[in-house]
C-alpha atoms as a PDB file:
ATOM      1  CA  UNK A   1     -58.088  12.658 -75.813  1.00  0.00           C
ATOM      2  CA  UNK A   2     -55.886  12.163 -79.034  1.00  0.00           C
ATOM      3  CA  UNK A   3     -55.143  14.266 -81.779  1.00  0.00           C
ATOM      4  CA  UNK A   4     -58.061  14.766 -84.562  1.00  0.00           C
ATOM      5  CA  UNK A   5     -56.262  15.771 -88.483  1.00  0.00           C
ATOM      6  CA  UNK A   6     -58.730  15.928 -91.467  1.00  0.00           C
ATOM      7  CA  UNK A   7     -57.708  13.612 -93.948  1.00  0.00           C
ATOM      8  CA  UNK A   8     -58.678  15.561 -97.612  1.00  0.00           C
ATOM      9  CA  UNK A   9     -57.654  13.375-100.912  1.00  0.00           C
ATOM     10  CA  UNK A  10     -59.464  13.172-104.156  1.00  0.00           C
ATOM     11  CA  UNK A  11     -61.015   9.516-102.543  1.00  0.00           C
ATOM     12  CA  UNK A  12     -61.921  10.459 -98.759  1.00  0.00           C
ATOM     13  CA  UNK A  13     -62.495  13.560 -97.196  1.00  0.00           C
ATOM     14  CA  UNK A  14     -63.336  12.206 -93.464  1.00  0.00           C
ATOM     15  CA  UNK A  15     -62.663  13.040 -89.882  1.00  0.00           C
ATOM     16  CA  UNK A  16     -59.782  10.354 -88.865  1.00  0.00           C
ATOM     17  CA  UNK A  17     -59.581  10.641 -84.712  1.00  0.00           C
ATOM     18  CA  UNK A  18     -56.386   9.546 -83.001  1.00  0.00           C
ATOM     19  CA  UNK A  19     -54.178   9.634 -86.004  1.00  0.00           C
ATOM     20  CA  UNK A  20     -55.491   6.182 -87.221  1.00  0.00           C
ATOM     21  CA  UNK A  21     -53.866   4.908 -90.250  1.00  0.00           C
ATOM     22  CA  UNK A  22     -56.517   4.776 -93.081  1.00  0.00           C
ATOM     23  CA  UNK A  23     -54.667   1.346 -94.227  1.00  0.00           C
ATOM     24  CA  UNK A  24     -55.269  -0.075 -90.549  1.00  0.00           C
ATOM     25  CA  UNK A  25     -57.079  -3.619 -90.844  1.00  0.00           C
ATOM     26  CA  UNK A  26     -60.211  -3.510 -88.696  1.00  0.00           C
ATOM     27  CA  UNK A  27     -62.474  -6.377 -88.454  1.00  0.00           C
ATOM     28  CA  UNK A  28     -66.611  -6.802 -86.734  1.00  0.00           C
ATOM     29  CA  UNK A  29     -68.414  -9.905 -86.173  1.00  0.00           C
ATOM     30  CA  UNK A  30     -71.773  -9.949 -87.096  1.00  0.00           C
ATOM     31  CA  UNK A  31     -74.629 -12.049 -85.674  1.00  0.00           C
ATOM     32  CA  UNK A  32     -75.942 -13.608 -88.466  1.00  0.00           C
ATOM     33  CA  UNK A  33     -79.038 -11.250 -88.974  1.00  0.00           C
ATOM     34  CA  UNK A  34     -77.403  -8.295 -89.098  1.00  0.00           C
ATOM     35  CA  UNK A  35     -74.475  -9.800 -91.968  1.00  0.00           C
ATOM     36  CA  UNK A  36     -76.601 -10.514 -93.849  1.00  0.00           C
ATOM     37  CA  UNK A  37     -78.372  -7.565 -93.968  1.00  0.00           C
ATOM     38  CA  UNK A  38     -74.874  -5.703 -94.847  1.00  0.00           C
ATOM     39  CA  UNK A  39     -74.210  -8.132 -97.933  1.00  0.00           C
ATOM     40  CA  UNK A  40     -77.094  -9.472 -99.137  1.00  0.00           C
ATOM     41  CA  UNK A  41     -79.028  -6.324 -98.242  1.00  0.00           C
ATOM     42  CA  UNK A  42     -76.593  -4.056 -98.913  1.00  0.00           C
ATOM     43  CA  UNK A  43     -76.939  -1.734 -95.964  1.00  0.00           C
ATOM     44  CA  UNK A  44     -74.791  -0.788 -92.763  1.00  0.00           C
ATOM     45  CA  UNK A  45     -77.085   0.174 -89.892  1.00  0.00           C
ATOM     46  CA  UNK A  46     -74.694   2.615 -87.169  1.00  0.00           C
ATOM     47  CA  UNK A  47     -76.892   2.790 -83.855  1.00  0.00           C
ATOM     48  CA  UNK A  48     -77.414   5.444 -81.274  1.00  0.00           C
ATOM     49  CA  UNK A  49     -74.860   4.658 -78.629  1.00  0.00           C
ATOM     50  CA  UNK A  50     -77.950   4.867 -76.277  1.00  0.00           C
ATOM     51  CA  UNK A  51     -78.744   1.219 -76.682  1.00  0.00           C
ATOM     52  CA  UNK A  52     -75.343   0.101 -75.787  1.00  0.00           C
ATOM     53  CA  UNK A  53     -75.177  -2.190 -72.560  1.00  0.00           C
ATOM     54  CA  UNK A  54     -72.479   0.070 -70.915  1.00  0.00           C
ATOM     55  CA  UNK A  55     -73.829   2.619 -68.830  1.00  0.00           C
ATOM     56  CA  UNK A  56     -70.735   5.198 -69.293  1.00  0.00           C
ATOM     57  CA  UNK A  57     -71.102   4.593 -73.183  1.00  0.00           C
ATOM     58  CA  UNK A  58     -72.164   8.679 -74.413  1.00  0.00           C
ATOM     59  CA  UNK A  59     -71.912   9.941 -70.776  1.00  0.00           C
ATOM     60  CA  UNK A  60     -71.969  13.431 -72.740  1.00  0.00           C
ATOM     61  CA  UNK A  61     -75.343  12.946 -73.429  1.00  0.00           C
ATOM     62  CA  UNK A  62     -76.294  11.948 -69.919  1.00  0.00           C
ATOM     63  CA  UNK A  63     -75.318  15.144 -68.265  1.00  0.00           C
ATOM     64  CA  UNK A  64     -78.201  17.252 -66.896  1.00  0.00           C
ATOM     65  CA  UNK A  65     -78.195  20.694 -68.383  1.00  0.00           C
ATOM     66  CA  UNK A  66     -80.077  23.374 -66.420  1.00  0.00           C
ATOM     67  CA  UNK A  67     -80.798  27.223 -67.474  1.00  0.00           C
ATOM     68  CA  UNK A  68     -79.650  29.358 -65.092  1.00  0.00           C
ATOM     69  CA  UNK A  69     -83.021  29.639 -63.805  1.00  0.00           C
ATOM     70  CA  UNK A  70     -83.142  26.271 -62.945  1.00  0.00           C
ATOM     71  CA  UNK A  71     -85.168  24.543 -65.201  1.00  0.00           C
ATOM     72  CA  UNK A  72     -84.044  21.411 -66.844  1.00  0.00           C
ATOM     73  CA  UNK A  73     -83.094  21.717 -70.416  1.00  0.00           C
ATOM     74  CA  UNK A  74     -83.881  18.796 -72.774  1.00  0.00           C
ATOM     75  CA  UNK A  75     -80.451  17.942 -75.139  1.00  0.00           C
ATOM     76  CA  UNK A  76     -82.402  14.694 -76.735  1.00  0.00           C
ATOM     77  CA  UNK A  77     -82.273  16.301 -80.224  1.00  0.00           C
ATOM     78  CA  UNK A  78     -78.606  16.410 -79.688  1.00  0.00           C
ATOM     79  CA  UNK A  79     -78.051  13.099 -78.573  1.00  0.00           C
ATOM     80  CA  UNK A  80     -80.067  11.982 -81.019  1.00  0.00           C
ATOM     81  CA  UNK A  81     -77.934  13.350 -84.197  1.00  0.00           C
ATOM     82  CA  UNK A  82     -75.168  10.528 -82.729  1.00  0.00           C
ATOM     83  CA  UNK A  83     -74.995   6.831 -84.624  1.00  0.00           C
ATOM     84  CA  UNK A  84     -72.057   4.764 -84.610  1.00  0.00           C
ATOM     85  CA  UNK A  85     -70.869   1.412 -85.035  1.00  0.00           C
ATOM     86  CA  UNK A  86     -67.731  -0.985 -83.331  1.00  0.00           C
ATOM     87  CA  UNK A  87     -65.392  -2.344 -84.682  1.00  0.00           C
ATOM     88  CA  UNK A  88     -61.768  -3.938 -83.653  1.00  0.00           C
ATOM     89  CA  UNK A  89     -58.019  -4.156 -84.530  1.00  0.00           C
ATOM     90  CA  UNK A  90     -58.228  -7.642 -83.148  1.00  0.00           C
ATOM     91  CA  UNK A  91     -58.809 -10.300 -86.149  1.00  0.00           C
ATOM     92  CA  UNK A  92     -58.715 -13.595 -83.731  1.00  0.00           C
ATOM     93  CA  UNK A  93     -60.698 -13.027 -80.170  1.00  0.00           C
ATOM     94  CA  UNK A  94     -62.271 -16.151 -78.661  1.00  0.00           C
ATOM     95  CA  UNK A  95     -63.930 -13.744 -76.416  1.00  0.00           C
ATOM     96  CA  UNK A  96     -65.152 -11.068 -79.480  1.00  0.00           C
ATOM     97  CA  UNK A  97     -66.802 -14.567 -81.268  1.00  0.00           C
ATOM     98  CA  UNK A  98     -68.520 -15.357 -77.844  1.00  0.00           C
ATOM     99  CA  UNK A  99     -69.716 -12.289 -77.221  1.00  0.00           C
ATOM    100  CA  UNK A 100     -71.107 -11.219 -80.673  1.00  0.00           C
ATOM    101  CA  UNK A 101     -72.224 -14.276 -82.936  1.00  0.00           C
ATOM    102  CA  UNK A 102     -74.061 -15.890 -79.467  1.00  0.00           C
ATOM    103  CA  UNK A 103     -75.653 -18.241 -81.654  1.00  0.00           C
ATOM    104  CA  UNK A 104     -72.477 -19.701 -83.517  1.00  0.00           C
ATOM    105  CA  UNK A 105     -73.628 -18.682 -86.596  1.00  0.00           C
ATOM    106  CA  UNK A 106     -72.588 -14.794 -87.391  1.00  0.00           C
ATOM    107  CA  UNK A 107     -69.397 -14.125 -89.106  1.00  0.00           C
ATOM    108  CA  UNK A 108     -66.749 -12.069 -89.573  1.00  0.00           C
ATOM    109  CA  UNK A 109     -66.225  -9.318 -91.592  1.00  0.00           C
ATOM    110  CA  UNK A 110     -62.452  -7.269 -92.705  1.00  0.00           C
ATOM    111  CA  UNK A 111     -62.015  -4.389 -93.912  1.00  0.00           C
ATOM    112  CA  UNK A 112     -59.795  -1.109 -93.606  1.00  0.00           C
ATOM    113  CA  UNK A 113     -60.431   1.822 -91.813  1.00  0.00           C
ATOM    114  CA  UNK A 114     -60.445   4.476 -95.182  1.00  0.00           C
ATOM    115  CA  UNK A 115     -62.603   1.610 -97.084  1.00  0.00           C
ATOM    116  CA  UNK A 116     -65.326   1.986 -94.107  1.00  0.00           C
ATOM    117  CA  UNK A 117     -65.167   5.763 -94.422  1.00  0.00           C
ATOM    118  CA  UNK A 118     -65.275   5.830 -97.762  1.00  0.00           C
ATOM    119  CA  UNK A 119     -68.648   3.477 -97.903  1.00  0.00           C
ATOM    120  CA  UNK A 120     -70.544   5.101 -95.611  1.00  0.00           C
ATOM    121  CA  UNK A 121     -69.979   8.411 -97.130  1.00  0.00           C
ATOM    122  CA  UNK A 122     -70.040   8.128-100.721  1.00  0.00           C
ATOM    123  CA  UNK A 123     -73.079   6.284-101.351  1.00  0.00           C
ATOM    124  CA  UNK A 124     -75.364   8.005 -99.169  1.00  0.00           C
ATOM    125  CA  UNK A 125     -75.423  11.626-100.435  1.00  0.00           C
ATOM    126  CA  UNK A 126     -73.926  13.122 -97.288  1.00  0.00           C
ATOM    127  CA  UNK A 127     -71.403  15.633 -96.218  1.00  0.00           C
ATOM    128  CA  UNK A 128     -67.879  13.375 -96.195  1.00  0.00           C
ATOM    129  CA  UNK A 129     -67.296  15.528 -92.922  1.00  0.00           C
ATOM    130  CA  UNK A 130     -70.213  14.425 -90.787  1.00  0.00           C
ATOM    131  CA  UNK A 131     -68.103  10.909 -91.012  1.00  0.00           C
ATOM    132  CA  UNK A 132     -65.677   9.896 -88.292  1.00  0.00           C
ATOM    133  CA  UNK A 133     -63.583   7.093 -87.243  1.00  0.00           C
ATOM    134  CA  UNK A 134     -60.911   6.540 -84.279  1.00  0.00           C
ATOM    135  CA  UNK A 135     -59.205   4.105 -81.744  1.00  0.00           C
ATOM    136  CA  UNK A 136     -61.066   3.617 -78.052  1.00  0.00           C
ATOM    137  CA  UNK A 137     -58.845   5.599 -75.390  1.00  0.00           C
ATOM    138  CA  UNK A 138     -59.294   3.022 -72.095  1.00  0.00           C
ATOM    139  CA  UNK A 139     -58.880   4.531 -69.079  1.00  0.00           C
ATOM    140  CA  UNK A 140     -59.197   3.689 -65.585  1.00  0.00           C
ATOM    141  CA  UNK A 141     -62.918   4.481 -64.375  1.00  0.00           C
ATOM    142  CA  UNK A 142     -62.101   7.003 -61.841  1.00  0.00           C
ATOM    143  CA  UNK A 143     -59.725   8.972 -64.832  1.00  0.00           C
ATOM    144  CA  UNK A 144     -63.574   8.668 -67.096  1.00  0.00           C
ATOM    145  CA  UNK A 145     -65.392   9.884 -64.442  1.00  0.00           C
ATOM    146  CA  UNK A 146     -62.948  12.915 -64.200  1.00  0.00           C
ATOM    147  CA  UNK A 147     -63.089  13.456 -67.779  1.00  0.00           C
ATOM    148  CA  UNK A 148     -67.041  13.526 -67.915  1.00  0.00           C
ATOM    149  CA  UNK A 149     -67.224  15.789 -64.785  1.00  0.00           C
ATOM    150  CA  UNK A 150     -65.564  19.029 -66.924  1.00  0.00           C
ATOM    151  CA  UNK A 151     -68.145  19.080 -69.500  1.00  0.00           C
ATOM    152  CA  UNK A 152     -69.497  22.181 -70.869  1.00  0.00           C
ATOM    153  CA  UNK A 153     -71.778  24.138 -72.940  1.00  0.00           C
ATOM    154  CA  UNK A 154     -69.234  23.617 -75.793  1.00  0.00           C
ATOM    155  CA  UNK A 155     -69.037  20.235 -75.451  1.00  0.00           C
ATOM    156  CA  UNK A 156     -72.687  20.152 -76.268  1.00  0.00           C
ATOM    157  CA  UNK A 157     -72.187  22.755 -78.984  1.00  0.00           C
ATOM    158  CA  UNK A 158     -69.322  22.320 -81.022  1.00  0.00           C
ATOM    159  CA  UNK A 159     -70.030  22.629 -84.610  1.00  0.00           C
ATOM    160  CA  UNK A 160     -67.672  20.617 -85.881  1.00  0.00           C
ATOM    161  CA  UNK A 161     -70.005  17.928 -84.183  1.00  0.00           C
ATOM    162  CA  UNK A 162     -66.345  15.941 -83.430  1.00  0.00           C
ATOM    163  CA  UNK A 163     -66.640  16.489 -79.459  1.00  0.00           C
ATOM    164  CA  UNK A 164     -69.437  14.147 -78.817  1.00  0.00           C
ATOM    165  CA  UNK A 165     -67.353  11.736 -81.056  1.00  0.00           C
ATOM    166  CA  UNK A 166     -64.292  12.212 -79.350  1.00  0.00           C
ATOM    167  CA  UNK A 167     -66.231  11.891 -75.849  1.00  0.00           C
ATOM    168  CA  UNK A 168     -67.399   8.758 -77.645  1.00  0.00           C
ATOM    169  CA  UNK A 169     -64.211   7.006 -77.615  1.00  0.00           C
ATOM    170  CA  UNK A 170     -63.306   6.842 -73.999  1.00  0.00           C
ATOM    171  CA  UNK A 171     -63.969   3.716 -72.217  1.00  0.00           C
ATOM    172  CA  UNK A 172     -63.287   2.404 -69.068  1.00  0.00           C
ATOM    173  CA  UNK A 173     -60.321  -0.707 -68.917  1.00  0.00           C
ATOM    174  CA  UNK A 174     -62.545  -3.223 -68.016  1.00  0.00           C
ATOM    175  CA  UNK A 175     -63.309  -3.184 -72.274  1.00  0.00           C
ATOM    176  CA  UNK A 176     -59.890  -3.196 -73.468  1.00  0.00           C
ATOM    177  CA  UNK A 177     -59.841  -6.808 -74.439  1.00  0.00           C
ATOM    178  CA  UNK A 178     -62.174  -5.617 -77.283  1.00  0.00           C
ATOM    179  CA  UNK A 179     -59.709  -3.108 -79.014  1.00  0.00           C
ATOM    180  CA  UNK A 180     -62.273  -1.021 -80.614  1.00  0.00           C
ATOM    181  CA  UNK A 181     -61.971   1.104 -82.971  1.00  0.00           C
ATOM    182  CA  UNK A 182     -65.562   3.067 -84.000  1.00  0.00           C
ATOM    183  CA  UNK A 183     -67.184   4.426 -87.054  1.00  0.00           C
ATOM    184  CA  UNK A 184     -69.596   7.589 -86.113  1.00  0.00           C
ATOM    185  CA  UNK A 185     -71.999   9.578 -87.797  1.00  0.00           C
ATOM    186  CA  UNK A 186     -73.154  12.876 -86.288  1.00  0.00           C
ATOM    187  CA  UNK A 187     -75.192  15.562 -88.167  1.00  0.00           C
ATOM    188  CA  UNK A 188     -77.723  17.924 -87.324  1.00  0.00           C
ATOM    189  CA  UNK A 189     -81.068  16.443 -89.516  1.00  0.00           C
ATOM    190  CA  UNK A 190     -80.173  12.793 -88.260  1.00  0.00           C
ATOM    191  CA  UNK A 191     -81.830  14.086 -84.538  1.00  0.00           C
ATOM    192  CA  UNK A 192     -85.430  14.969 -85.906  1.00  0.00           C
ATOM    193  CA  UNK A 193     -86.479  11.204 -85.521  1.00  0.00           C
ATOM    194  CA  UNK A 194     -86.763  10.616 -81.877  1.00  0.00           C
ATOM    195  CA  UNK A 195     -87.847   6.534 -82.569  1.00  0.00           C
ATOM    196  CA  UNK A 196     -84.835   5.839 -85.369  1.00  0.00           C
ATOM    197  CA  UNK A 197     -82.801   4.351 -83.150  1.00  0.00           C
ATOM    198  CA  UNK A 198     -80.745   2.636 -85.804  1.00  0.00           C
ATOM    199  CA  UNK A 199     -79.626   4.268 -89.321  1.00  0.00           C
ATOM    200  CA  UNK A 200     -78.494   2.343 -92.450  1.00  0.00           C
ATOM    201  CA  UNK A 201     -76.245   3.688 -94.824  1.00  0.00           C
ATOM    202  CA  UNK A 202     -76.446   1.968 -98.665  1.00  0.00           C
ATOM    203  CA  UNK A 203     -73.121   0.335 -98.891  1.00  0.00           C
ATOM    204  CA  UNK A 204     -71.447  -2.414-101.857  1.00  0.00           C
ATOM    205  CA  UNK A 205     -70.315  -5.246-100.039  1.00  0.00           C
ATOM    206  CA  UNK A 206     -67.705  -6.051-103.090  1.00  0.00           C
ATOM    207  CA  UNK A 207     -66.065  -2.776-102.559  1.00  0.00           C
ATOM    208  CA  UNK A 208     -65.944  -2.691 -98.800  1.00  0.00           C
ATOM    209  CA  UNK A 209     -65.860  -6.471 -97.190  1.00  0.00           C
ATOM    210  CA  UNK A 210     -62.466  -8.023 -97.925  1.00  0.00           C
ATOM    211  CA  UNK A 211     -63.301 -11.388 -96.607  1.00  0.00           C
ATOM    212  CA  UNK A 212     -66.142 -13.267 -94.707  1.00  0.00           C
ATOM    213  CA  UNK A 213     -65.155 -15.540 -92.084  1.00  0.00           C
ATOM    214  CA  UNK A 214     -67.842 -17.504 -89.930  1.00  0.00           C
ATOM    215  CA  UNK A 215     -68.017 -18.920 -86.617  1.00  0.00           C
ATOM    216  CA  UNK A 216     -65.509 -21.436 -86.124  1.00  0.00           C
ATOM    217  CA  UNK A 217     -68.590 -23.393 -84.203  1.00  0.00           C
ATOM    218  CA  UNK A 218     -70.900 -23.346 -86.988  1.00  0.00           C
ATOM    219  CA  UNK A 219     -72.623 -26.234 -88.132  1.00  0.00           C
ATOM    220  CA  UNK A 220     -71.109 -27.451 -91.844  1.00  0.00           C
ATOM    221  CA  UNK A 221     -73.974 -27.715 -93.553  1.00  0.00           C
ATOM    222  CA  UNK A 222     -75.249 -24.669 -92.555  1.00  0.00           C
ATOM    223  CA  UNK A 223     -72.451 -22.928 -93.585  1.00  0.00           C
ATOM    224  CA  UNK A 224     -72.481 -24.370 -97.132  1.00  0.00           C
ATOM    225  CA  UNK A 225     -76.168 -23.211 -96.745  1.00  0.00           C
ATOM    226  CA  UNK A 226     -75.120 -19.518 -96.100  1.00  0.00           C
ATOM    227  CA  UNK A 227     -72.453 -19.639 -97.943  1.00  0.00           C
ATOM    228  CA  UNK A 228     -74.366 -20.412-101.642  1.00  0.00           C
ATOM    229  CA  UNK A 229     -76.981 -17.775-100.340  1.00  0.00           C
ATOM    230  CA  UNK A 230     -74.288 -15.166-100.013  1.00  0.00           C
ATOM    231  CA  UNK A 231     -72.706 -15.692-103.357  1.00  0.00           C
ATOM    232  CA  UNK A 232     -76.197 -16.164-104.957  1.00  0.00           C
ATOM    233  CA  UNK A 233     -76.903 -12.428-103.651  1.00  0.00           C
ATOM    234  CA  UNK A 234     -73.389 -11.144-105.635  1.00  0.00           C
ATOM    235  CA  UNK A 235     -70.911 -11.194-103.496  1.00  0.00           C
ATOM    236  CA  UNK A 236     -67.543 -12.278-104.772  1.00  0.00           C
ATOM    237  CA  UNK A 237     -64.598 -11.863-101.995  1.00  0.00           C
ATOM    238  CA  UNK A 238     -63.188 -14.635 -99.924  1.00  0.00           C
ATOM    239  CA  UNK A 239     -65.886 -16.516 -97.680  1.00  0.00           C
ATOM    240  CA  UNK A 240     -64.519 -19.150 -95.184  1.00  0.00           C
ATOM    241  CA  UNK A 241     -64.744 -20.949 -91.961  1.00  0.00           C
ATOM    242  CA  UNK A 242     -62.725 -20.117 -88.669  1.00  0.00           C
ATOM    243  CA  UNK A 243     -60.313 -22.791 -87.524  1.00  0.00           C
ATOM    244  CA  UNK A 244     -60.042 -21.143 -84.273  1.00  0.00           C
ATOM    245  CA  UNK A 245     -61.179 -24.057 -82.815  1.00  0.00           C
ATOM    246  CA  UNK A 246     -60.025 -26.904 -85.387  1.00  0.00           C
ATOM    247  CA  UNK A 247     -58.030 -30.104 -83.792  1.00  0.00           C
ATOM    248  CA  UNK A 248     -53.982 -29.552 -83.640  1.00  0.00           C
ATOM    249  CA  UNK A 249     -51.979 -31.777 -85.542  1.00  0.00           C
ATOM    250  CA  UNK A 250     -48.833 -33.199 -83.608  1.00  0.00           C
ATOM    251  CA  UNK A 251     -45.838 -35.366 -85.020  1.00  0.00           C
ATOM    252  CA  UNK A 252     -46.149 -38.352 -83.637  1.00  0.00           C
ATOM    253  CA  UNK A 253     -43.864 -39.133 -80.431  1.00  0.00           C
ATOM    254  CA  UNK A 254     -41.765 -42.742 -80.697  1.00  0.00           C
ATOM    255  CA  UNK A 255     -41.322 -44.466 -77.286  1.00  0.00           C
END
């Protein structure tokens, strides 16, 4: 399961999970809706993991819980309080652009693991605590299931709210291509809205993008498009184009 230190400093005080560096380079793509919301809008939205396509994804949460009567106990207020949002180590996945900017148009954003921490929980009025980040443990499936089957009560109850966060960032191997590493934000209040599945957190793009790189399959002219938009909204760092996909050059052979 990793090691979890608190990080305190006069900058960050955040939960980092699995001794991550807070200098480590991590990098999302964006489809193009949700990028733009985050600069021009100015707002992260973290999800509840609930909406994720892999079934294992917050197993913790799936349990049933029973009194020892028998009756079924509800815990959706508890998995409710969970948001959190992917991100990678890897900066230059054909598969990552593929999967997440399906309409060759999102982009790319960079940043570092403290700068993430640091956004979401300075700007929102929140407890720097109820922030976490880490590195994705994969595992083989029948190790996950293992792991899932010794749940208990203080699992569910922990108050440090870091369990369901740690229990978070196990995934099976089938997913290690992705190299995730995930921001997570877990506090008591956040489960009183059973409908919010998403939750944005006011953010500065200047201070916490380091670069903007779209879809190496994007149309030109839309990019130029985008690209005026974006720096008509403010933003100032680096914007550019993959050339993931851009024709080699070759020296010439002489027969």
């Amino acid at each position: 399961m990793g090691q979890e230190i608190e990080i305190i400093d006069d900058e960050v005080q955040a939960h980092f999970i699995q001794r991550i560096n807070p200098n480590t380079p991590i990098y999302r793509i964006f489809t193009l809706e949700r990028g733009l919301e985050a600069v021009i809008g100015k707002k992260l939205s973290l999800a509840r993991p609930h909406r994720w396509d892999d079934p294992y994804e917050n197993a913790l949460y799936q349990r049933k819980v029973h009194t020892t009567q028998g009756d079924e106990v509800s815990i959706d207020s508890l998995r409710n309080c969970l948001y959190a949002q992917c991100w990678t180590e890897d900066g230059n996945s054909d598969a990552l652009w593929r999967i997440y900017s399906p309409q060759k148009n999102g982009f790319r954003a960079t940043t570092t693991v403290g700068k993430l921490l640091k956004a979401i929980s300075e700007n929102n009025g929140i407890r720097k605590t109820d922030c976490s980040i880490g590195k994705v443990n994969y595992c083989h499936q029948e190790i996950v299931e293992e792991l899932f089957s010794r749940i208990d009560l203080y699992d569910f109850t922990d108050s440090t709210g870091l369990k369901p966060i740690k229990f978070l960032l196990i995934k099976r191997n089938a997913f290690q291509h992705e190299r995730e590493v995930r921001v997570a934000y877990n506090h008591p209040n956040s489960g009183v809205n059973p409908n919010g599945d998403f939750k944005s957190f006011d953010i500065n793009p200047n201070t916490l993008f380091d670069r903007l790189l779209f879809d190496p399959r994007i149309d030109a002219a839309e990019f130029a498009r985008l690209e005026n938009e974006i720096r008509q909204s403010g933003y100032i760092g680096e914007i550019g184009k993959s050339t993931l996909y851009g024709k080699p050059v070759f020296n010439s052979i002489t027969i």
